[in-house]
C-alpha atoms as a PDB file:
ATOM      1  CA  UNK A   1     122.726  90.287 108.448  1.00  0.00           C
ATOM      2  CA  UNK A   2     121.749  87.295 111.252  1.00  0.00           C
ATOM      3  CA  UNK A   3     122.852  83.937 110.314  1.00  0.00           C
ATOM      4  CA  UNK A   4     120.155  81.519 109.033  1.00  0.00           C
ATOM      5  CA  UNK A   5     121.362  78.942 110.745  1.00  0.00           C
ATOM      6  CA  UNK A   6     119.824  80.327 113.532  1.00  0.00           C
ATOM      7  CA  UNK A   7     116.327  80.404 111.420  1.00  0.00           C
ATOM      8  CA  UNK A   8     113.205  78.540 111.181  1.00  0.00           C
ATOM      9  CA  UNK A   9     110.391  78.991 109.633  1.00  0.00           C
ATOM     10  CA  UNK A  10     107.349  76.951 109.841  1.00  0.00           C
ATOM     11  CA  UNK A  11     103.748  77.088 108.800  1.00  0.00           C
ATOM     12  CA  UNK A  12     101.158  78.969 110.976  1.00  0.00           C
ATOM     13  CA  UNK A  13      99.308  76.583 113.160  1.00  0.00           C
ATOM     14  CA  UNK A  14      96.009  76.944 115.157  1.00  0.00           C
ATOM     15  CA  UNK A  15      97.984  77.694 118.452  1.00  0.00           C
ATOM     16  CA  UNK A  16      99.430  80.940 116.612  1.00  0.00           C
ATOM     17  CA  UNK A  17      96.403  82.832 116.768  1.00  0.00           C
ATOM     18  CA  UNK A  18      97.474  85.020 120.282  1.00  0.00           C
ATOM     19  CA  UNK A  19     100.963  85.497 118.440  1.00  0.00           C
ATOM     20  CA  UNK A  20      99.178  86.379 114.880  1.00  0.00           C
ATOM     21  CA  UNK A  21      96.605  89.273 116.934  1.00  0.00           C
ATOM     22  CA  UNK A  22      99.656  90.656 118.865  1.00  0.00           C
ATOM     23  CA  UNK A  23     101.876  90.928 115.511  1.00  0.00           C
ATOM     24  CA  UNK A  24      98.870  92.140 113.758  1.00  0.00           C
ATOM     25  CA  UNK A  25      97.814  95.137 116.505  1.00  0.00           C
ATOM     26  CA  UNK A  26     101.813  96.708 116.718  1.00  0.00           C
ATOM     27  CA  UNK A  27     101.062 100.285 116.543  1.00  0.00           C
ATOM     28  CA  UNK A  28     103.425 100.625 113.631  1.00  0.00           C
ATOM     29  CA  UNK A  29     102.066  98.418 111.335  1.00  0.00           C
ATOM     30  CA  UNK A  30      98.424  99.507 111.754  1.00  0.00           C
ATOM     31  CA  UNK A  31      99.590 102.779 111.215  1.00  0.00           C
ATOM     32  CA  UNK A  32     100.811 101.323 107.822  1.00  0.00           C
ATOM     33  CA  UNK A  33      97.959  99.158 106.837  1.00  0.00           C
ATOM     34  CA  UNK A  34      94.227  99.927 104.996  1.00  0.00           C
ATOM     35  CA  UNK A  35      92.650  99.202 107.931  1.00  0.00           C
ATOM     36  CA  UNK A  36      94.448 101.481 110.922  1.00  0.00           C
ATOM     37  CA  UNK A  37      92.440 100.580 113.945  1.00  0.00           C
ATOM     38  CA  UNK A  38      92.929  98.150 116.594  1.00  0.00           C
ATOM     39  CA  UNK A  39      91.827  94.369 115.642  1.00  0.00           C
ATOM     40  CA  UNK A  40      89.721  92.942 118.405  1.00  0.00           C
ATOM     41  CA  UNK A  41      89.865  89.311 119.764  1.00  0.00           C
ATOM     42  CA  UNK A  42      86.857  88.472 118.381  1.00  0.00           C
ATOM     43  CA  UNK A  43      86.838  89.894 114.585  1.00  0.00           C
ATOM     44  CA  UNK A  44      90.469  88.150 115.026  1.00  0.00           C
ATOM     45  CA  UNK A  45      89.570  85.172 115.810  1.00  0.00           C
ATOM     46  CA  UNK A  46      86.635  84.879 113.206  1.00  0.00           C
ATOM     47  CA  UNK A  47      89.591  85.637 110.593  1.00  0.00           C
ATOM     48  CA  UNK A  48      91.916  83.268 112.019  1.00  0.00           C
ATOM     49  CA  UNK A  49      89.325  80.489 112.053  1.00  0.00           C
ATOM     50  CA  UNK A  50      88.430  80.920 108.419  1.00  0.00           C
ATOM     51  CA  UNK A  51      92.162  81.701 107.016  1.00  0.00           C
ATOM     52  CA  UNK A  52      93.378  78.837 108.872  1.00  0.00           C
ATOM     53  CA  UNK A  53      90.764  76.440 107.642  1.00  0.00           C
ATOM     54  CA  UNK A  54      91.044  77.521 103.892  1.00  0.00           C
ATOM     55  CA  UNK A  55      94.053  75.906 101.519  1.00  0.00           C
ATOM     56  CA  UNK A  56      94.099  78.845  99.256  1.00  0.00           C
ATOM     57  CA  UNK A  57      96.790  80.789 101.111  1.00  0.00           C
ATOM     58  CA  UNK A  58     100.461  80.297 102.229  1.00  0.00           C
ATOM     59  CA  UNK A  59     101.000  81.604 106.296  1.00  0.00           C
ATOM     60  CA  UNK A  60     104.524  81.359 107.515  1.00  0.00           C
ATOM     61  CA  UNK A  61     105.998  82.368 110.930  1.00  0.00           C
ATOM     62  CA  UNK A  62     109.659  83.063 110.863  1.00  0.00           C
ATOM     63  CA  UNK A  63     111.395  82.687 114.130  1.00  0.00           C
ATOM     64  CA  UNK A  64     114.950  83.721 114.956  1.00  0.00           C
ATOM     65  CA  UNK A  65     116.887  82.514 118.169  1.00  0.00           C
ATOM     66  CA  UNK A  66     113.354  80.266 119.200  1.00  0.00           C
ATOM     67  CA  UNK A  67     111.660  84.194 119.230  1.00  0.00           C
ATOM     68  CA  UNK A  68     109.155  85.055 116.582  1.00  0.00           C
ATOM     69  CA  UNK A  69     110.630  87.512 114.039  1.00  0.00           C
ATOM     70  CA  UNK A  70     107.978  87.779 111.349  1.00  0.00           C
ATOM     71  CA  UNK A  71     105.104  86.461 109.529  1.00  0.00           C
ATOM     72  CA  UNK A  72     103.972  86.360 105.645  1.00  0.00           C
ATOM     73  CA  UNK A  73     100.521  85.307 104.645  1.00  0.00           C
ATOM     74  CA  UNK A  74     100.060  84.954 100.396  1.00  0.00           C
ATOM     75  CA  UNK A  75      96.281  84.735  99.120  1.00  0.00           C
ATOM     76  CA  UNK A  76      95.707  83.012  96.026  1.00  0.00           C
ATOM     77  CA  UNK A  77      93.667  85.437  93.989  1.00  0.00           C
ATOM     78  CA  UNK A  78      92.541  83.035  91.144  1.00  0.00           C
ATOM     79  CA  UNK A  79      94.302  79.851  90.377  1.00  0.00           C
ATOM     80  CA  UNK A  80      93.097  80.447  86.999  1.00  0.00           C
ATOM     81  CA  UNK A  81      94.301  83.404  86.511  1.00  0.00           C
ATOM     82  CA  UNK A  82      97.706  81.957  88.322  1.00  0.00           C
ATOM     83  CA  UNK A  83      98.244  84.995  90.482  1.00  0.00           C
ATOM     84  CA  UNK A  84      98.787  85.549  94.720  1.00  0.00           C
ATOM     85  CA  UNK A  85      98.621  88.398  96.770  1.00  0.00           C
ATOM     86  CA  UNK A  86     100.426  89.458  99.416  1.00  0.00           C
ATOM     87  CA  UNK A  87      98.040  89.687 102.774  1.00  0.00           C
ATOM     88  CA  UNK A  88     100.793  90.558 104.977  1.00  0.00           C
ATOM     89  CA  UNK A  89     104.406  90.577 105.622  1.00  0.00           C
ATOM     90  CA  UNK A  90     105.824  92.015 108.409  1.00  0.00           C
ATOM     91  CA  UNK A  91     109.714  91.664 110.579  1.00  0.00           C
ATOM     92  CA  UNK A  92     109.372  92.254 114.204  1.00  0.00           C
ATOM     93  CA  UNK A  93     110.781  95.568 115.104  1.00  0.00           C
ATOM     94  CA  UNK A  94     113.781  93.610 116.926  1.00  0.00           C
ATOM     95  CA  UNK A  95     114.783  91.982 113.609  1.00  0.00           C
ATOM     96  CA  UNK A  96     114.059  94.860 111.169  1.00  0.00           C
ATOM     97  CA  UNK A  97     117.326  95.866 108.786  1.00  0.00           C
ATOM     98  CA  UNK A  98     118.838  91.914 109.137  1.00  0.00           C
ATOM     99  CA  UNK A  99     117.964  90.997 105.910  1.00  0.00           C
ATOM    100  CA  UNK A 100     114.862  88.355 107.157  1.00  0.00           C
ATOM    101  CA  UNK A 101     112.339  89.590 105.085  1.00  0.00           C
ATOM    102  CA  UNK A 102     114.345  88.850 102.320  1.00  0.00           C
ATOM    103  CA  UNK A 103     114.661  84.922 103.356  1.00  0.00           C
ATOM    104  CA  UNK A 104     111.120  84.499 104.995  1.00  0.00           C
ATOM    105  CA  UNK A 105     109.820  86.176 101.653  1.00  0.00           C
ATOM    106  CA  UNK A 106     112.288  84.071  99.273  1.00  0.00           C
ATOM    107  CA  UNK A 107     110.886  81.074 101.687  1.00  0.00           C
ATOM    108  CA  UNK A 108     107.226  81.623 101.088  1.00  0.00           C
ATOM    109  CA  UNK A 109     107.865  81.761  97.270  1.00  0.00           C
ATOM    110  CA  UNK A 110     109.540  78.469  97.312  1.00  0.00           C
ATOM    111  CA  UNK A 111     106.620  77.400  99.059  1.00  0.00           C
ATOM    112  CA  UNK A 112     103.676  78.916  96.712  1.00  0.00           C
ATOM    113  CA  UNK A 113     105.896  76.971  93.813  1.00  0.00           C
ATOM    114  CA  UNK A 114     105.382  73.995  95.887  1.00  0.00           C
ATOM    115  CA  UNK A 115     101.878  73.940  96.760  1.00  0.00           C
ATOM    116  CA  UNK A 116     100.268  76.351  93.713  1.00  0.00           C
ATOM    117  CA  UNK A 117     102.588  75.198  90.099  1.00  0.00           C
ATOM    118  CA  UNK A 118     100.128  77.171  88.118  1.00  0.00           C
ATOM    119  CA  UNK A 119     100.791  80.786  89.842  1.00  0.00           C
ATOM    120  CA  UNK A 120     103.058  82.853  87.769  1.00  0.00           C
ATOM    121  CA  UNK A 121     102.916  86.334  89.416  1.00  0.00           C
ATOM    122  CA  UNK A 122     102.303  87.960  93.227  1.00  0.00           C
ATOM    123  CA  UNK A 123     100.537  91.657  93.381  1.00  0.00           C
ATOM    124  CA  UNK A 124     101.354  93.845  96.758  1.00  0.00           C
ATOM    125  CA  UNK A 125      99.669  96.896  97.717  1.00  0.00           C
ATOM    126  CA  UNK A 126     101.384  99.379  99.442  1.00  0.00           C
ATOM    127  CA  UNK A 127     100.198 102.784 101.130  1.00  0.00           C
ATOM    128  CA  UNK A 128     101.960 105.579  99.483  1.00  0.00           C
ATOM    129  CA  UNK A 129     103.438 107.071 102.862  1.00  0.00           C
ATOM    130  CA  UNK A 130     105.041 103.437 103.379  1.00  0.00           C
ATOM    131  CA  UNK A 131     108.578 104.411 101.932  1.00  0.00           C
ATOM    132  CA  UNK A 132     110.048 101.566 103.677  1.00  0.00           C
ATOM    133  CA  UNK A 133     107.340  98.543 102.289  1.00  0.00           C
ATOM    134  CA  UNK A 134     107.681 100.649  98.671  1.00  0.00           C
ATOM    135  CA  UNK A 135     111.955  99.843  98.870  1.00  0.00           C
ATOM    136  CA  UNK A 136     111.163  96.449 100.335  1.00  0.00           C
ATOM    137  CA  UNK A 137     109.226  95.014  97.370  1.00  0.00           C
ATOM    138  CA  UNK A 138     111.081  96.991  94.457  1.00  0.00           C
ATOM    139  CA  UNK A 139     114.062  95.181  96.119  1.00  0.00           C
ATOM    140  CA  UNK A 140     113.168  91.512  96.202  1.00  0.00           C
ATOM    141  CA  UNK A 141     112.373  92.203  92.233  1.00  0.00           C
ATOM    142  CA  UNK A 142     108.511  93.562  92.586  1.00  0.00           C
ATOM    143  CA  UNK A 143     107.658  96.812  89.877  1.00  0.00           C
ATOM    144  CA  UNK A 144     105.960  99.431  90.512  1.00  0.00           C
ATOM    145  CA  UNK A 145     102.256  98.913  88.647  1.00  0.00           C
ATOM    146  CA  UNK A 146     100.707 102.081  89.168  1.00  0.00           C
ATOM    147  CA  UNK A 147      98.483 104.052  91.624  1.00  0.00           C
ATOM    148  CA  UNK A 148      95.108 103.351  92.577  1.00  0.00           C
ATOM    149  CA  UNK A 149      92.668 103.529  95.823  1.00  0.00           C
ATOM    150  CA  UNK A 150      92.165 100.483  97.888  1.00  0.00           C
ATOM    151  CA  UNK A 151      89.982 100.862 100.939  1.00  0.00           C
ATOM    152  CA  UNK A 152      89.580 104.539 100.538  1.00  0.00           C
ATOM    153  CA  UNK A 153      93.181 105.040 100.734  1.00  0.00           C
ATOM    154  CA  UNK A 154      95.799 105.851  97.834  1.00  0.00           C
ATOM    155  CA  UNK A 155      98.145 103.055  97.282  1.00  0.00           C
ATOM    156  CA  UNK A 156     100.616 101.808  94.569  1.00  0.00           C
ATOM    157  CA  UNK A 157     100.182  97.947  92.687  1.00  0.00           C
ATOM    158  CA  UNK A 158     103.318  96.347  92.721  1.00  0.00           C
ATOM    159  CA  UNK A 159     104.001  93.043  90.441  1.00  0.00           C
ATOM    160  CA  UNK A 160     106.305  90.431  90.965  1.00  0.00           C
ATOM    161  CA  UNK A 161     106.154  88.351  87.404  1.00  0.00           C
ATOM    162  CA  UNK A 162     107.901  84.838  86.104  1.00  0.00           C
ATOM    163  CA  UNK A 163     108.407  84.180  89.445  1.00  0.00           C
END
């Protein structure tokens, strides 16, 4: 496990979008996500633009040592129906097996309590062959929903209630 003193993690800003595309197109996590192929500059950018500009989501950058070492975005689904999703979270393959997933994730919580009072629980889909993501989420407290297809693909719903 690193130290978090050494830790900081800050909200996404408008000059992260370079960072954001070159996290987003690592060969490993497309390989793990619905959509597998290569994001292009420009259907990045239109994405950036319009998650940056909305307030309904929660985009932190985790950086270790002044380097970047992950990234977590969570969508509010419905404030009415007080629930989140998690868009993305992902540990830079330098950093993987330290334990900062676990603090950028318990980090981003803190912050959804902050910012959205009224959401009680956060859904995560994961693709079935992701063994690692399906640990990952049972671990911070997440259960296992059940199986379904999202984007074509078979997945499990995972549930992380009273949080």
């Amino acid at each position: 496990m690193l130290s978090i003193n050494h830790t900081i993690i800050r909200t996404v800003t408008k000059d992260d979008s370079q960072l954001i595309l070159s996290i987003r197109n690592d060969k490993e996590l497309r390989k793990f996500s619905f959509n597998d192929k290569k994001i292009s500059k420009q259907a990045h950018k239109r994405w950036f633009d319009k998650m940056i500009s909305e307030e309904n989501n929660i985009h932190l950058i985790l950086e270790y040592n002044s380097k970047t070492a992950g990234l977590i975005r969570l969508d509010i689904l419905n404030i009415d129906k007080k629930s989140a999703l998690v868009g993305i979270i992902v540990i830079v393959k330098e950093f993987r097996g330290k334990g900062l997933g676990k603090i950028l994730f318990n980090e981003a919580i803190k912050k959804l309590r902050e910012t959205f009072p009224n959401i009680k629980s956060i859904k995560a889909y994961v693709l079935t062959t992701n063994v690692k993501s399906m640990n990952y989420f049972l671990a911070l407290g997440f259960k296992n929903k059940k199986s379904v297809l999202r984007k074509g693909k078979s997945a499990i719903e995972y549930e992380l209630t009273n949080i």
